[in-house]
C-alpha atoms as a PDB file:
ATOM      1  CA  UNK A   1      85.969  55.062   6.184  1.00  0.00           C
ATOM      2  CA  UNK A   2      82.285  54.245   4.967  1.00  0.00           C
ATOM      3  CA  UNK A   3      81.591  50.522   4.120  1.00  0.00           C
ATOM      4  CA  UNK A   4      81.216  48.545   0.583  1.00  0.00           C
ATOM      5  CA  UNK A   5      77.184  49.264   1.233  1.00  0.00           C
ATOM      6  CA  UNK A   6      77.504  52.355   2.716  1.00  0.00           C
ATOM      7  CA  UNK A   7      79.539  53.718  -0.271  1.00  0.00           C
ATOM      8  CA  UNK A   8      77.311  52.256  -2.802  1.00  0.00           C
ATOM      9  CA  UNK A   9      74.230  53.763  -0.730  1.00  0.00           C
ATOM     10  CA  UNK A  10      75.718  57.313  -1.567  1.00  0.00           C
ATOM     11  CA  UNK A  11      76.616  56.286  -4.873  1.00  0.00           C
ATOM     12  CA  UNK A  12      73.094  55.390  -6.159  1.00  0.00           C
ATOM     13  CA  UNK A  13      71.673  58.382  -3.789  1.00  0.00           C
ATOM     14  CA  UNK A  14      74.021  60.593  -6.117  1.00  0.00           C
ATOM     15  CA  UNK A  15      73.285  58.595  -9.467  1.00  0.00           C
ATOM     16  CA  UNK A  16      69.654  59.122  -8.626  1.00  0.00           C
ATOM     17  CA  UNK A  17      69.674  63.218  -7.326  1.00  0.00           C
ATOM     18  CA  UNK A  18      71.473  63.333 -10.566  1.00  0.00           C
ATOM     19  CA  UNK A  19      69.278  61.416 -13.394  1.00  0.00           C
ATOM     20  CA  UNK A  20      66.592  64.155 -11.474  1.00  0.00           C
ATOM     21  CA  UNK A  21      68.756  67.127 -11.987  1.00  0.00           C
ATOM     22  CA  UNK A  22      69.133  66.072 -15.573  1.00  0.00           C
ATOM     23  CA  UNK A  23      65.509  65.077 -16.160  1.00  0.00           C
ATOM     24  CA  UNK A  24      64.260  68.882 -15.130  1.00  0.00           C
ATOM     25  CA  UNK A  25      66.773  70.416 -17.154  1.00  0.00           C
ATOM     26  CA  UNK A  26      65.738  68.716 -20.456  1.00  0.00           C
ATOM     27  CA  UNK A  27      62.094  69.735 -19.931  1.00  0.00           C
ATOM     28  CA  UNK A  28      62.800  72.702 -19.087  1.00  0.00           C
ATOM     29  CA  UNK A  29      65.311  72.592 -22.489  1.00  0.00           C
ATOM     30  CA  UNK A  30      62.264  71.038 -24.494  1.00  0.00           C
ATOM     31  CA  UNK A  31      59.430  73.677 -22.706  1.00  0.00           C
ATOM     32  CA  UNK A  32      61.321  76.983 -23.650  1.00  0.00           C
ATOM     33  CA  UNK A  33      62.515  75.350 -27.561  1.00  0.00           C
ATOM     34  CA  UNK A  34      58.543  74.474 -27.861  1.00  0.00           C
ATOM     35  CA  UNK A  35      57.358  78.089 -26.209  1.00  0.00           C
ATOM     36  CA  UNK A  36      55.430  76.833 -23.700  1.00  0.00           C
ATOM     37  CA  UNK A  37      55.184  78.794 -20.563  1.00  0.00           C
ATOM     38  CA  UNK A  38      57.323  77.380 -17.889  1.00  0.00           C
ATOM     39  CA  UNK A  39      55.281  78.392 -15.025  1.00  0.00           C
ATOM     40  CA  UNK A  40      51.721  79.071 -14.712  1.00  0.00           C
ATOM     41  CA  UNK A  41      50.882  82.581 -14.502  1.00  0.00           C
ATOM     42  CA  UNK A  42      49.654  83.066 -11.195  1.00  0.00           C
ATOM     43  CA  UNK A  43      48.046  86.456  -9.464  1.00  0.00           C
ATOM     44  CA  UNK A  44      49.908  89.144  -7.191  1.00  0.00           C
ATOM     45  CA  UNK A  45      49.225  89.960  -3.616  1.00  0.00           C
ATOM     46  CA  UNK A  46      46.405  91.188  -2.328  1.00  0.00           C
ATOM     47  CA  UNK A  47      43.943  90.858  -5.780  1.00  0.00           C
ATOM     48  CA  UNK A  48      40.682  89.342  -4.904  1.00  0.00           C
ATOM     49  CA  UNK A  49      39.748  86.148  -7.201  1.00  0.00           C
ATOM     50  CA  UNK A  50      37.467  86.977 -10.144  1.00  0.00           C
ATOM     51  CA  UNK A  51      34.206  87.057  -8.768  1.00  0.00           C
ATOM     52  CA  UNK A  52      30.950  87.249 -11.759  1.00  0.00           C
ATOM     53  CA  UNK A  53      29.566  90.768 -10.746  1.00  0.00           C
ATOM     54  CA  UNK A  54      31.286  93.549 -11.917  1.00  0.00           C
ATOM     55  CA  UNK A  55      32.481  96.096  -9.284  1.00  0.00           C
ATOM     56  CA  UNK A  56      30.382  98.964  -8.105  1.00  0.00           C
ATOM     57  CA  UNK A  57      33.473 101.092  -9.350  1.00  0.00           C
ATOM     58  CA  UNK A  58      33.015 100.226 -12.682  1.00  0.00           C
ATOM     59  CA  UNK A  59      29.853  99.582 -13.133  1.00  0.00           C
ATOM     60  CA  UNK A  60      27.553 101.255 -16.168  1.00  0.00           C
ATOM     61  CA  UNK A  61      25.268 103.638 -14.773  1.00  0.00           C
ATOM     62  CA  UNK A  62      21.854 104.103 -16.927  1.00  0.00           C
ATOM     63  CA  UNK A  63      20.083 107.470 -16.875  1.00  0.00           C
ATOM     64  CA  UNK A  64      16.892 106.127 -15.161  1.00  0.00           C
ATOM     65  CA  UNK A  65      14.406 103.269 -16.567  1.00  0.00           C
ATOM     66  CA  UNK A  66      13.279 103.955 -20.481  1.00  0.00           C
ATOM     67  CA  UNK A  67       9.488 104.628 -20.154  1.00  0.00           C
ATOM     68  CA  UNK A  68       6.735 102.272 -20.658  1.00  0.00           C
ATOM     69  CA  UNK A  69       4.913 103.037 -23.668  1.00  0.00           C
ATOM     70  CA  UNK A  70       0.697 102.690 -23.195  1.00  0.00           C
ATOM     71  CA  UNK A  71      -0.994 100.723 -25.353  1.00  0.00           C
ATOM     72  CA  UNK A  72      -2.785 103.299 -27.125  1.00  0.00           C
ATOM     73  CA  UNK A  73       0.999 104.632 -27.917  1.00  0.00           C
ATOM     74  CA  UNK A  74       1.406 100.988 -29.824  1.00  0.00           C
ATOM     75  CA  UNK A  75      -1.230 101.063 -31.448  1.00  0.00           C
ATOM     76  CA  UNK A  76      -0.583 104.491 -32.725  1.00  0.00           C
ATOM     77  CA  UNK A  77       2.670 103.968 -33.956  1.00  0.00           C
ATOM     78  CA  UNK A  78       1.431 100.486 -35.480  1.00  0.00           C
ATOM     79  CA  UNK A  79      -1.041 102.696 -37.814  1.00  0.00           C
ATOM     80  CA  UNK A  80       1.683 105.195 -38.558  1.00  0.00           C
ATOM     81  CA  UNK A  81       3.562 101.994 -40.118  1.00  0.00           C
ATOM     82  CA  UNK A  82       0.651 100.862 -41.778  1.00  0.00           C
ATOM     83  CA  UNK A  83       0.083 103.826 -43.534  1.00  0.00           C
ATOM     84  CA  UNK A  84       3.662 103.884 -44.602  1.00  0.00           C
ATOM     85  CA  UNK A  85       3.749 100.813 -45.779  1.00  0.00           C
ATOM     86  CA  UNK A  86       0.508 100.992 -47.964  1.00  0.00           C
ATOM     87  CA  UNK A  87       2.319 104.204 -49.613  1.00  0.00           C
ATOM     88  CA  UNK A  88       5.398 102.523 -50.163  1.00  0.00           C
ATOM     89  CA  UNK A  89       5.354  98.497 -50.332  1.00  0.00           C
ATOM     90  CA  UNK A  90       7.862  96.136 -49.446  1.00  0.00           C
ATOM     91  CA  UNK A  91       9.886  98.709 -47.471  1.00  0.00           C
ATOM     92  CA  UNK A  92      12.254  97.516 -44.641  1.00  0.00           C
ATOM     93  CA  UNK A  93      12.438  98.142 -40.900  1.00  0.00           C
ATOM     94  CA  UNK A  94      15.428 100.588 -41.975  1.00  0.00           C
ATOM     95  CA  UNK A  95      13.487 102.344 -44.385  1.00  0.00           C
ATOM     96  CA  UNK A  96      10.661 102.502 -42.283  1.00  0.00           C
ATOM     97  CA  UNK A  97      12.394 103.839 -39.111  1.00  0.00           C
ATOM     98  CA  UNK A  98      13.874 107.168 -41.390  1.00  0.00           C
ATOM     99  CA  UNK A  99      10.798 108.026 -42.615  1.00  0.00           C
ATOM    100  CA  UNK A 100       9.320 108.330 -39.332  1.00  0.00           C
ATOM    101  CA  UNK A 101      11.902 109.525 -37.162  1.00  0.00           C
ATOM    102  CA  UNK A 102      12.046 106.865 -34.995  1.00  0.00           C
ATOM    103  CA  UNK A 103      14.601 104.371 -33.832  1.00  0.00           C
ATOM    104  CA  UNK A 104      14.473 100.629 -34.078  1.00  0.00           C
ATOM    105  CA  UNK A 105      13.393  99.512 -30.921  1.00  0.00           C
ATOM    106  CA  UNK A 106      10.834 101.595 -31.043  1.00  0.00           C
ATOM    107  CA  UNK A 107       9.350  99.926 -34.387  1.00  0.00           C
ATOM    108  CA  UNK A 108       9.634  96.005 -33.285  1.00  0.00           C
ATOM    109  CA  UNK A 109       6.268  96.065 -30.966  1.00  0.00           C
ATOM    110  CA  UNK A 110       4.316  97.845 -33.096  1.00  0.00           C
ATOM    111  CA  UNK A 111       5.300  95.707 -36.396  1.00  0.00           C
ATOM    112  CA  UNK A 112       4.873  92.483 -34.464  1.00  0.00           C
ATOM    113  CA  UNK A 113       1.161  93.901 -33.350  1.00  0.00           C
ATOM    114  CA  UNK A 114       0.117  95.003 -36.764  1.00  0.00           C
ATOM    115  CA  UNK A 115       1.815  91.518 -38.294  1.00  0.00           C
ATOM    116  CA  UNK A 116      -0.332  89.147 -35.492  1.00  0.00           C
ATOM    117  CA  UNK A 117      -3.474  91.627 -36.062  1.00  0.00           C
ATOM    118  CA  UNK A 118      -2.580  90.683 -40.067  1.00  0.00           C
ATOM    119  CA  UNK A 119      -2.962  94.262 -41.262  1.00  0.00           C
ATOM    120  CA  UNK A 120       0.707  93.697 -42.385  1.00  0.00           C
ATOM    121  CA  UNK A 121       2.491  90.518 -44.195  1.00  0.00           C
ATOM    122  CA  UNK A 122       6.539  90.250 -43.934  1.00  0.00           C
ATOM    123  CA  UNK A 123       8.659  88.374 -47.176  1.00  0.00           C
ATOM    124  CA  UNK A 124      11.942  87.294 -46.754  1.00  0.00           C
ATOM    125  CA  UNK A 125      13.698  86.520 -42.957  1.00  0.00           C
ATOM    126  CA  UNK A 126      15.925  88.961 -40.580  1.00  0.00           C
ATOM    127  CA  UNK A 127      17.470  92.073 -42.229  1.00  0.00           C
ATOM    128  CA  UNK A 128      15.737  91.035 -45.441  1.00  0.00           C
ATOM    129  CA  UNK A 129      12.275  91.363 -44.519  1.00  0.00           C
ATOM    130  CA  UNK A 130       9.699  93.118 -46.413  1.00  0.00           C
ATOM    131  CA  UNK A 131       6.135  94.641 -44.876  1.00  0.00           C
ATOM    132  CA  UNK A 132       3.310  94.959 -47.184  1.00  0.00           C
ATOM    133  CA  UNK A 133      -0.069  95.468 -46.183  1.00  0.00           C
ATOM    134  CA  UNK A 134      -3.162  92.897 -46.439  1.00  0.00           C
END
C-alpha cells in the first residue's frame, strides 16, 4: 500500500492530467462555437512547396516576339493621327483607334511623339483625354 506522499503524488498527478484534459476540451468547445479552424491546413504528400515561377506545364506560350516598329513606321502613324485629329478635334484615343483601324497599343508611341514634338495638345487626364492639334 502506497504512502500518505506517495498517494497524494498520484492524486495531484491525476488532478493535474485532468485540469489539462479539461482545458483542451473547452478550446476546442470555444474554437468550433467561434468557427475557427481547429487545425491548420497543412499540404499532402509528395506536393512540392510553392515556389514563384510558374511551371513549364502551365506556362503561357506567346506566338513569337511582336515586331519592332522602325521609326519611320512612328512617325507615319503619328501624321495619320494628326491629320485625324485636325479633321475632327478633341477626339479620344478610342475614337481615334476606329477610325484608323488600329489597336491601342499601337496609338500610345505615336501620340506621345506627336504630343512631345507639340503638333498635338491633350485636355483632360486618362480615359478623358482630348487631342487637338497646335
Amino acid at each position: 500500500m502506497p504512502t500518505g506522499t506517495a498517494l497524494r503524488a498520484r492524486i495531484e498527478s491525476f488532478t493535474a492530467d485532468l485540469a489539462n484534459i479539461v482545458r483542451a476540451a473547452a478550446l476546442e468547445a470555444v474554437t468550433t462555437a467561434l468557427g475557427a479552424p481547429t487545425a491548420p491546413a497543412k499540404r499532402g504528400p509528395g506536393r512540392p512547396v510553392k515556389s514563384g515561377t510558374p511551371s513549364p506545364i502551365v506556362a503561357p506560350t506567346r506566338n513569337g516576339k511582336r515586331a519592332k516598329r522602325t521609326p519611320e513606321d512612328v512617325a507615319k502613324m503619328g501624321e495619320a493621327v494628326v491629320a485625324y485629329v485636325a479633321k475632327h478635334p478633341g477626339v479620344s484615343v478610342e475614337q481615334i483607334k476606329k477610325a484608323l483601324g488600329v489597336e491601342t497599343k499601337d496609338l500610345q508611341l505615336p501620340i506621345v511623339r506627336m504630343v512631345a514634338a507639340k503638333m498635338l495638345k491633350t485636355t483632360g487626364e486618362r480615359r478623358g483625354t482630348r487631342y487637338f492639334v497646335r
